[in-house]
C-alpha atoms as a PDB file:
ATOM      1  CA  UNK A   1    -110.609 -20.027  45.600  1.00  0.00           C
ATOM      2  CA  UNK A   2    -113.520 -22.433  46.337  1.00  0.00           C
ATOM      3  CA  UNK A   3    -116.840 -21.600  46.979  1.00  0.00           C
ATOM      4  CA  UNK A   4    -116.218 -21.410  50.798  1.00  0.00           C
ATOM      5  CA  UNK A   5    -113.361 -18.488  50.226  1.00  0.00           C
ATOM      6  CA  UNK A   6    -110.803 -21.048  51.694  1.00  0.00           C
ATOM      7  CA  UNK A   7    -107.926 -20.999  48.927  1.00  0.00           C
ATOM      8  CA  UNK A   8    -104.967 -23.050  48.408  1.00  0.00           C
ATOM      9  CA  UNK A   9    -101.523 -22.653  46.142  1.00  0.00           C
ATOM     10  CA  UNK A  10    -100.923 -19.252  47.012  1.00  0.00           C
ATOM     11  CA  UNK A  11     -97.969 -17.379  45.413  1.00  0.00           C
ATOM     12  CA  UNK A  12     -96.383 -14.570  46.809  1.00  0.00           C
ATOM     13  CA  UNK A  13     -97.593 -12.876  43.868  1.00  0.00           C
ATOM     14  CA  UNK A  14    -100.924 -13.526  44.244  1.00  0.00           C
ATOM     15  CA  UNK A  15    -101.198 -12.760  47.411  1.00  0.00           C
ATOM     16  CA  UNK A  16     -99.812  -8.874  46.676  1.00  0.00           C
ATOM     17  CA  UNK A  17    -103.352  -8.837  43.750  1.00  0.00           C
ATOM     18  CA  UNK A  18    -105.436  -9.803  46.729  1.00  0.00           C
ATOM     19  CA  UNK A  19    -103.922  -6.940  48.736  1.00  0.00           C
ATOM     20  CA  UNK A  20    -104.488  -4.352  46.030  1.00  0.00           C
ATOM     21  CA  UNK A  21    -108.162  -5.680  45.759  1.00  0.00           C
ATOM     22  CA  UNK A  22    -108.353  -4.640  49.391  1.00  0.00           C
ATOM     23  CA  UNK A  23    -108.557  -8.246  51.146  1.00  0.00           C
ATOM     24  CA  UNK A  24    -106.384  -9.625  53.486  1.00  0.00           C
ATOM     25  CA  UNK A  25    -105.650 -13.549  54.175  1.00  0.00           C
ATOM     26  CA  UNK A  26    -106.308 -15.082  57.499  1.00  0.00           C
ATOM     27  CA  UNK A  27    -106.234 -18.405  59.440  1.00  0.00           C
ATOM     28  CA  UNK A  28    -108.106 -20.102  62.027  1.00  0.00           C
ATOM     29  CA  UNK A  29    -105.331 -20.963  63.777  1.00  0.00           C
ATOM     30  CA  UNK A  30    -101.523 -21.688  63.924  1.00  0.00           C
ATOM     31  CA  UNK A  31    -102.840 -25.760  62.763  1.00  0.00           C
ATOM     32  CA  UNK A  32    -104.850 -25.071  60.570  1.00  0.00           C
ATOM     33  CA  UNK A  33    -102.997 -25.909  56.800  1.00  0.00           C
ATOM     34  CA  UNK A  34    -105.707 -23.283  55.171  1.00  0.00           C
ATOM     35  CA  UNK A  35    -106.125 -19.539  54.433  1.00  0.00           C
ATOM     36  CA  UNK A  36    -109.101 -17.947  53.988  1.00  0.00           C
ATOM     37  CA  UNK A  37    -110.176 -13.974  52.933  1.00  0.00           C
ATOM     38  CA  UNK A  38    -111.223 -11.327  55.027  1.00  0.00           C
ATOM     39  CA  UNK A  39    -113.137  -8.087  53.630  1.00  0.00           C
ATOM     40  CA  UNK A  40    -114.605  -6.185  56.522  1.00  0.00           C
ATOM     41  CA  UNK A  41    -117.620  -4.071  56.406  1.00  0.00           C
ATOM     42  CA  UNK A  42    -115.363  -2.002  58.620  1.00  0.00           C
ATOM     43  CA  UNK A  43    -111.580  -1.305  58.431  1.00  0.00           C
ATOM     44  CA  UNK A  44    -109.229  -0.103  60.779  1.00  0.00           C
ATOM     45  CA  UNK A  45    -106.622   2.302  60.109  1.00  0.00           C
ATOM     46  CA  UNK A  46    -104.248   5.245  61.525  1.00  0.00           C
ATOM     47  CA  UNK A  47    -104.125   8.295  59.815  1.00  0.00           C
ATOM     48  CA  UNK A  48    -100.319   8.920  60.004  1.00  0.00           C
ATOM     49  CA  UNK A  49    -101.163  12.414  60.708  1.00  0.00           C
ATOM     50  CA  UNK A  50    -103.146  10.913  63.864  1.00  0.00           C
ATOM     51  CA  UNK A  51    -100.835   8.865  65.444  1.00  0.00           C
ATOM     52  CA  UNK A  52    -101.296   9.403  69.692  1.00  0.00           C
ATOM     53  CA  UNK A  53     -97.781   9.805  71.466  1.00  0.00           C
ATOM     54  CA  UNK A  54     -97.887  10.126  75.120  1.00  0.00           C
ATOM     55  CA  UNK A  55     -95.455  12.348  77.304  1.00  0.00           C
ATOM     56  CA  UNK A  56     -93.911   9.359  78.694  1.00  0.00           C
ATOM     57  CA  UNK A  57     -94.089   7.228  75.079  1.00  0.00           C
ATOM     58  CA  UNK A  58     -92.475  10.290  73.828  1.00  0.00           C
ATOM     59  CA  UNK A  59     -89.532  10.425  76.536  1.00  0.00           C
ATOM     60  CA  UNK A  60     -88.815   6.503  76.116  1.00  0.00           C
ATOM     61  CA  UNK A  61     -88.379   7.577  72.024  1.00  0.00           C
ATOM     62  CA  UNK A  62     -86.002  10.256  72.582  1.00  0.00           C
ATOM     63  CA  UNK A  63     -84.526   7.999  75.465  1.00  0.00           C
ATOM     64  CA  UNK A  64     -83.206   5.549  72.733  1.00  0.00           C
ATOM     65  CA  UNK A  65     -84.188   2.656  75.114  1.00  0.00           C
ATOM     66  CA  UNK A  66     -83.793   0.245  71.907  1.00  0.00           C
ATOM     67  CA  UNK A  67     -82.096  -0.436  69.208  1.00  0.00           C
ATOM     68  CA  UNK A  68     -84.494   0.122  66.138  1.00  0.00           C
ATOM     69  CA  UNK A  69     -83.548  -2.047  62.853  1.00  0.00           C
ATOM     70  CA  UNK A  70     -85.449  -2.331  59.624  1.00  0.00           C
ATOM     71  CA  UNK A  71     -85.810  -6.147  58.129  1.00  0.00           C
ATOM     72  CA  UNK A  72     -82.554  -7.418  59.963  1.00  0.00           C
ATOM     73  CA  UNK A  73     -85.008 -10.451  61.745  1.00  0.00           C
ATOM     74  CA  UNK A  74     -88.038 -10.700  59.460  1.00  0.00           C
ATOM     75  CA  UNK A  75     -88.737 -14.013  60.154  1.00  0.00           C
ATOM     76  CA  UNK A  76     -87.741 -14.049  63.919  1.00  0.00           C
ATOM     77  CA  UNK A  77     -90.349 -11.242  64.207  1.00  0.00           C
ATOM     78  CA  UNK A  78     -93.009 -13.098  62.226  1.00  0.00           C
ATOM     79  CA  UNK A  79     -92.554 -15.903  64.541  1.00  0.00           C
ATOM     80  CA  UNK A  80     -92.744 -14.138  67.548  1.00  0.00           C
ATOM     81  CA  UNK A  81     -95.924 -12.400  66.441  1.00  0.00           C
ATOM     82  CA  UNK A  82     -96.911 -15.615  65.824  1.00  0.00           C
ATOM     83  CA  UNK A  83     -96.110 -16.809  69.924  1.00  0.00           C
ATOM     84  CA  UNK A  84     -98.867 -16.495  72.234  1.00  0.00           C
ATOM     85  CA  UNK A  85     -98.432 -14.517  74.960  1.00  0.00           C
ATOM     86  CA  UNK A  86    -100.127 -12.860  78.082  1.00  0.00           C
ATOM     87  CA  UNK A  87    -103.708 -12.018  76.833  1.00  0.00           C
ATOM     88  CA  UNK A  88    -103.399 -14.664  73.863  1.00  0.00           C
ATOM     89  CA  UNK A  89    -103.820 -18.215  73.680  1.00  0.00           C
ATOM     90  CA  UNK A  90    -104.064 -18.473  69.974  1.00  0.00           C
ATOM     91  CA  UNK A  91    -102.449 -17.009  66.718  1.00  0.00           C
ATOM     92  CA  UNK A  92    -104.027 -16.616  62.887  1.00  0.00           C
ATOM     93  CA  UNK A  93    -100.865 -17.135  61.866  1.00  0.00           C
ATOM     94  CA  UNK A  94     -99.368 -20.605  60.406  1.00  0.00           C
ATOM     95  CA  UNK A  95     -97.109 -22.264  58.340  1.00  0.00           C
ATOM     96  CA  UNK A  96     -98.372 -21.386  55.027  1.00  0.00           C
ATOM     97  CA  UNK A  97     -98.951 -17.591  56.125  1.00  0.00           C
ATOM     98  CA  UNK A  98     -95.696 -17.483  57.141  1.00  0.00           C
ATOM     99  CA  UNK A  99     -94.056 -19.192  53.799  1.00  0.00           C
ATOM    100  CA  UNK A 100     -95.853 -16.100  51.828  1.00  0.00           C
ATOM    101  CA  UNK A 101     -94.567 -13.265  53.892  1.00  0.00           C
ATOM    102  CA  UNK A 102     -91.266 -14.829  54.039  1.00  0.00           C
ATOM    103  CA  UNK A 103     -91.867 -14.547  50.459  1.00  0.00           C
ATOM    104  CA  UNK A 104     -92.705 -11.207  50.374  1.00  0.00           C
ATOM    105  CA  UNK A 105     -90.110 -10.610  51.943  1.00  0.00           C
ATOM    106  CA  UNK A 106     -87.788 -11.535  49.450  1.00  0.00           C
ATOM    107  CA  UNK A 107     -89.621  -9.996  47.086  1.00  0.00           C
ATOM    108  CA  UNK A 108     -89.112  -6.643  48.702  1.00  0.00           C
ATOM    109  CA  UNK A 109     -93.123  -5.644  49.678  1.00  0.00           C
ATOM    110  CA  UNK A 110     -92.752  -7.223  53.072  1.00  0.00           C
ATOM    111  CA  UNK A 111     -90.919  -5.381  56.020  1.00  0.00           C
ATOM    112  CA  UNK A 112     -90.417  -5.526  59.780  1.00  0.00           C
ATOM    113  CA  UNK A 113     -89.599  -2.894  62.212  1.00  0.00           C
ATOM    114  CA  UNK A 114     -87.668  -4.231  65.016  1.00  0.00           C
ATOM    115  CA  UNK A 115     -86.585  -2.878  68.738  1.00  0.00           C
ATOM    116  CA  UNK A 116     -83.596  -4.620  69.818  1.00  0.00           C
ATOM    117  CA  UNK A 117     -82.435  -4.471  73.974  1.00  0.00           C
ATOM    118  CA  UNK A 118     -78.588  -3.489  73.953  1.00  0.00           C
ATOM    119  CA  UNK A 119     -76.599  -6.435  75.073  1.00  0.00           C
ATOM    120  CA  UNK A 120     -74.998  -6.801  78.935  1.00  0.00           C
ATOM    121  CA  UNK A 121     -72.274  -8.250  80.454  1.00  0.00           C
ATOM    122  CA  UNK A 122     -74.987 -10.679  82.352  1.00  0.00           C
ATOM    123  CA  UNK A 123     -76.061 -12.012  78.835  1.00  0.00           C
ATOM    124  CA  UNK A 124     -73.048 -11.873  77.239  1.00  0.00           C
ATOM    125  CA  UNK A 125     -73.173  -8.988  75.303  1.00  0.00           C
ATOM    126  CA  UNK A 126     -75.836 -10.406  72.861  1.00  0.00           C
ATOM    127  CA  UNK A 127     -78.850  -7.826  71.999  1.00  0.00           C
ATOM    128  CA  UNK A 128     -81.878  -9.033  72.555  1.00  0.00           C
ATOM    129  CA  UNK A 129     -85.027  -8.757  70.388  1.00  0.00           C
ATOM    130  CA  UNK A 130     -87.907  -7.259  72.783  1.00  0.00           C
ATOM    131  CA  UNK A 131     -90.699  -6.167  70.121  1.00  0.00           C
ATOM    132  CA  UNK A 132     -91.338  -4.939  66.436  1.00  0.00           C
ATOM    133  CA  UNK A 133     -94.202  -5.079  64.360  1.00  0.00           C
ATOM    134  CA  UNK A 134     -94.255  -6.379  60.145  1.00  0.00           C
ATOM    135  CA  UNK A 135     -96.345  -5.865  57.440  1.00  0.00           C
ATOM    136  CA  UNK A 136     -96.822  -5.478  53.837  1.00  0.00           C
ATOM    137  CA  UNK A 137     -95.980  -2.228  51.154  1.00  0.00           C
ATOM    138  CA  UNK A 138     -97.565  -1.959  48.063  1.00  0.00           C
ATOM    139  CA  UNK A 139     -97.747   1.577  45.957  1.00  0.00           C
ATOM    140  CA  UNK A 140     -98.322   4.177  49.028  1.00  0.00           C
ATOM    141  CA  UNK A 141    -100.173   1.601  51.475  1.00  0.00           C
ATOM    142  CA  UNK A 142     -98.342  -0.015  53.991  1.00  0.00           C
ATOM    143  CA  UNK A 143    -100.965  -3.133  55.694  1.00  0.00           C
ATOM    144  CA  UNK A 144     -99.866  -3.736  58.895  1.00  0.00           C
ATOM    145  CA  UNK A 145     -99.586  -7.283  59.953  1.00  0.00           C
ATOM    146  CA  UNK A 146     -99.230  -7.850  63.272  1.00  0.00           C
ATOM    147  CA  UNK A 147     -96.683  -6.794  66.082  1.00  0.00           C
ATOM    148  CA  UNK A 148     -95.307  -7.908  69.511  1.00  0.00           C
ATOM    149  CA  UNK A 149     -93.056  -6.606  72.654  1.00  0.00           C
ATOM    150  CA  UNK A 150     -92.201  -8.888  75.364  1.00  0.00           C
ATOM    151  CA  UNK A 151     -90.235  -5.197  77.299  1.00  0.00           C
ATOM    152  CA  UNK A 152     -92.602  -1.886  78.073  1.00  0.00           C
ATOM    153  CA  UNK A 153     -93.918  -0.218  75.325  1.00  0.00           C
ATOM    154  CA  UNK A 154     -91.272  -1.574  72.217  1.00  0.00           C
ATOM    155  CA  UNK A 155     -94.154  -2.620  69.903  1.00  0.00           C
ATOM    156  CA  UNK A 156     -95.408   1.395  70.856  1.00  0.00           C
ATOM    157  CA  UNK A 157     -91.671   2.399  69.668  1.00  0.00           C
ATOM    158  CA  UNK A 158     -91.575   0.457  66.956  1.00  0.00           C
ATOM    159  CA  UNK A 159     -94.848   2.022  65.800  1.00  0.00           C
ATOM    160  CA  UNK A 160     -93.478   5.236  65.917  1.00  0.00           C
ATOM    161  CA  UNK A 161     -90.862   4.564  64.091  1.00  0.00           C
ATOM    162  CA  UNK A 162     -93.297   3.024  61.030  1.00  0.00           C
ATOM    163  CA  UNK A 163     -95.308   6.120  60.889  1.00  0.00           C
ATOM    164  CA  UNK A 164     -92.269   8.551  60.793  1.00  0.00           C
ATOM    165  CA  UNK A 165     -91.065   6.301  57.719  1.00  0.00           C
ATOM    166  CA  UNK A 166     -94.353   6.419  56.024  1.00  0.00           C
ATOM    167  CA  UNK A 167     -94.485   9.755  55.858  1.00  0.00           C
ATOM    168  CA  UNK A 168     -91.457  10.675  55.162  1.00  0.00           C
ATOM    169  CA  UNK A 169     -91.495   8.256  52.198  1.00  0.00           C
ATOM    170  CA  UNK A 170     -94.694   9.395  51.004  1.00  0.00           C
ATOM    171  CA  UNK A 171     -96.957   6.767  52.240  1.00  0.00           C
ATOM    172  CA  UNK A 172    -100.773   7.820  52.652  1.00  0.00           C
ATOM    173  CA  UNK A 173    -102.482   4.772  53.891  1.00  0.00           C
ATOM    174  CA  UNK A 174    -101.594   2.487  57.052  1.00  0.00           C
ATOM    175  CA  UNK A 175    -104.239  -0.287  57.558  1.00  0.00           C
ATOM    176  CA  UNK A 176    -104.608  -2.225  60.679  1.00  0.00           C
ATOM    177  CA  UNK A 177    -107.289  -4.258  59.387  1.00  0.00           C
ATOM    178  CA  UNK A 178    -109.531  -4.075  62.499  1.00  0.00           C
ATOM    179  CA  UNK A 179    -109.034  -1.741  65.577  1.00  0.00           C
ATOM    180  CA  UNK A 180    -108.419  -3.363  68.922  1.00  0.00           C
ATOM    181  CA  UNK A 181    -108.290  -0.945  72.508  1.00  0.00           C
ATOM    182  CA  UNK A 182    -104.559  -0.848  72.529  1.00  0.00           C
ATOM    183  CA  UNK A 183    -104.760   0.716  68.463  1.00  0.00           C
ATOM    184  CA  UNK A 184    -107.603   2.807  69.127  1.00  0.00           C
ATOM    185  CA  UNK A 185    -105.253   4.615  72.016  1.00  0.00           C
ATOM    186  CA  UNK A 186    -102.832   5.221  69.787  1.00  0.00           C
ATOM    187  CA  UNK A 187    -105.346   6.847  67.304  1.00  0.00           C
ATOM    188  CA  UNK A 188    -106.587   3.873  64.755  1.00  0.00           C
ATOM    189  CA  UNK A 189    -110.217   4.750  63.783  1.00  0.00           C
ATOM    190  CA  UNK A 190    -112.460   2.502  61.469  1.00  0.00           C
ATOM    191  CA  UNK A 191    -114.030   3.504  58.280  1.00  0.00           C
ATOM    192  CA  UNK A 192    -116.603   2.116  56.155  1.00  0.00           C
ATOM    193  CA  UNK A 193    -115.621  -0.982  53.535  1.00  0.00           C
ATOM    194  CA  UNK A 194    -116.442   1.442  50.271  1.00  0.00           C
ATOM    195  CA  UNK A 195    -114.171   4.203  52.215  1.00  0.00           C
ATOM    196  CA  UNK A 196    -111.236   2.170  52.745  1.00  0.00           C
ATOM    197  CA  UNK A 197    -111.505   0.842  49.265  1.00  0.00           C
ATOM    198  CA  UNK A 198    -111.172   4.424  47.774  1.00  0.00           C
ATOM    199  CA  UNK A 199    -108.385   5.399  49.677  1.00  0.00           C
ATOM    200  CA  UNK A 200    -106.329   2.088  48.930  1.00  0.00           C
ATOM    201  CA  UNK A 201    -107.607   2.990  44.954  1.00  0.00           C
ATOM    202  CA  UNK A 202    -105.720   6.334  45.958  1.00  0.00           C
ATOM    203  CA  UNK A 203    -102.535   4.857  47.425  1.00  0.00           C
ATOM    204  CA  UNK A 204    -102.119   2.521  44.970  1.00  0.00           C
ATOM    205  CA  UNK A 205    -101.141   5.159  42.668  1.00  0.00           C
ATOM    206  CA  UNK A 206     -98.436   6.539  45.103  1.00  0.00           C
ATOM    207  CA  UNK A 207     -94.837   5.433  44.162  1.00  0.00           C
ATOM    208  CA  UNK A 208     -93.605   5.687  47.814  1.00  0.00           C
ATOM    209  CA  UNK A 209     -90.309   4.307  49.245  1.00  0.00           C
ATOM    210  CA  UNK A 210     -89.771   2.816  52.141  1.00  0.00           C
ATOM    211  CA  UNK A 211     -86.007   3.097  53.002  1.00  0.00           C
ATOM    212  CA  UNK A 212     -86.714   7.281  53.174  1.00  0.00           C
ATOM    213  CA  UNK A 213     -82.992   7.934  54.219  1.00  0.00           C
ATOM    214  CA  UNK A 214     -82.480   9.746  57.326  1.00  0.00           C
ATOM    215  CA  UNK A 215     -84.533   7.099  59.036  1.00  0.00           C
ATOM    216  CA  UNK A 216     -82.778   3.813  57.227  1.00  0.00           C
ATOM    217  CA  UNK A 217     -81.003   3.283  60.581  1.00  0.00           C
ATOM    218  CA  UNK A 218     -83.942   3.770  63.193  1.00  0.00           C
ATOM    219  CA  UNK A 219     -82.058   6.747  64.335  1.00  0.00           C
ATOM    220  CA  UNK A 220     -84.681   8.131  67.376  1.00  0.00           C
ATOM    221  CA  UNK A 221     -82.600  11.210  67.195  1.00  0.00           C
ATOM    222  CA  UNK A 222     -83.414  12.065  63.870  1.00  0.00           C
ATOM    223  CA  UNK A 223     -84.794  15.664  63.984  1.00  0.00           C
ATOM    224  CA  UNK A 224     -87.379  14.700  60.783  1.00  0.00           C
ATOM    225  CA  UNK A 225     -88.382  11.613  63.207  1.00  0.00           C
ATOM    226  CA  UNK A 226     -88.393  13.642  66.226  1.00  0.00           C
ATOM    227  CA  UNK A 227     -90.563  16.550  64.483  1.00  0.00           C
ATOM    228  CA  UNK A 228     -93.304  14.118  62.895  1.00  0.00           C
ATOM    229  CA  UNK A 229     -93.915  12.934  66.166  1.00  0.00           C
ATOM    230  CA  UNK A 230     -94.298  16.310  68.368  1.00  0.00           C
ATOM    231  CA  UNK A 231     -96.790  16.712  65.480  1.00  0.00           C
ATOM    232  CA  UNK A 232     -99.533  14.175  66.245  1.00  0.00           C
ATOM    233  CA  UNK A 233     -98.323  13.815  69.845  1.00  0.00           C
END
């Protein structure tokens, strides 16, 4: 790292010892070749026992409107995360942020949640990826990246579908880094730097796994899925 935090080289490795250190890497934009760290004096996160489900967010879930995968598009989600959009003209993410997630991928501490649109007859039966959200696992944290939906409310289903895995795996810590309107209504608070930093000391501890079982399909219907969320809802 150099004296203005802007490092370069970055393993895969690495970057999973600056997670557990309780920084996350950043860029200016997609252009810029550089990463730098980010340590905020406040830190969002959702309590996964405080996740917000609305009536109608809770009918589109038991609805089965999409397709939910687990890391079948890592990469395609990462780059659509990565795609501005309506609201968003620019993106932190670039090339080299992508080459270490891909990597973390690989090394099994990266995962995406993903909400696929059934294929039609008008498309020719191809399914169609309409939202999904990725991030990073490490002990029982789970640092969520960054998420997209181009079709109502799939990065909201694909949410759901995170937290039900967390806890059923035995997760205890979801981090969204910094709280935004659209996370706040779904129940991400902020806590102090030193807070966040003792619960990530906590989770670290936590052997948790991610592929729980009943969930390992996405399976909406799932009565442990459908009972963790009539529990925060």
């Amino acid at each position: 790292m150099d004296r203005d935090g802007i490092i370069s080289e970055l393993t895969p490795e690495i970057l999973l010892r600056v997670y557990a250190s309780g920084i996350f890497p950043m860029a200016e934009d997609a252009d810029d070749p550089t990463v730098f760290w980010v340590d905020p004096d406040l830190r969002g996160i959702l309590p996964l026992d405080g996740l917000r489900v609305s009536k109608s967010l809770q009918r589109t879930v038991n609805r089965k409107r999409f397709d939910v995968r687990l890391d079948t598009a890592f990469d395609a989600v990462v780059t659509a995360c990565a795609t501005p959009g309506p609201g968003r003209t620019e993106t932190w993410i670039n090339g080299e942020i992508r080459r270490l997630y891909s990597g973390l991928f690989d090394l099994g501490h990266a995962h995406s949640v993903e909400c696929w649109k059934p294929g039609t007859p008008d498309n020719g039966g191809k399914d169609e990826l309409v939202g999904g959200l990725y991030g990073v696992c490490l002990g029982g944290a789970f640092f969520g990246e960054s998420m997209f939906s181009t079709a109502t409310d799939a990065s909201k289903v694909a949410l759901c579908h995170l937290v039900a895995r967390l806890r059923k795996g035995g997760y205890v810590l979801l981090d969204t880094q910094f709280v935004t309107d659209h996370l706040t209504s779904l129940g991400a608070v902020e806590i102090t730097r030193e807070a966040y930093h003792l619960k990530l000391e906590q989770a670290l501890l936590i052997d948790a796994n991610f592929y729980c079982g009943d969930l390992d399909a996405g399976d909406g219907g799932d009565l442990a899925f459908r009972q963790s969320l009539t529990q925060t809802s």
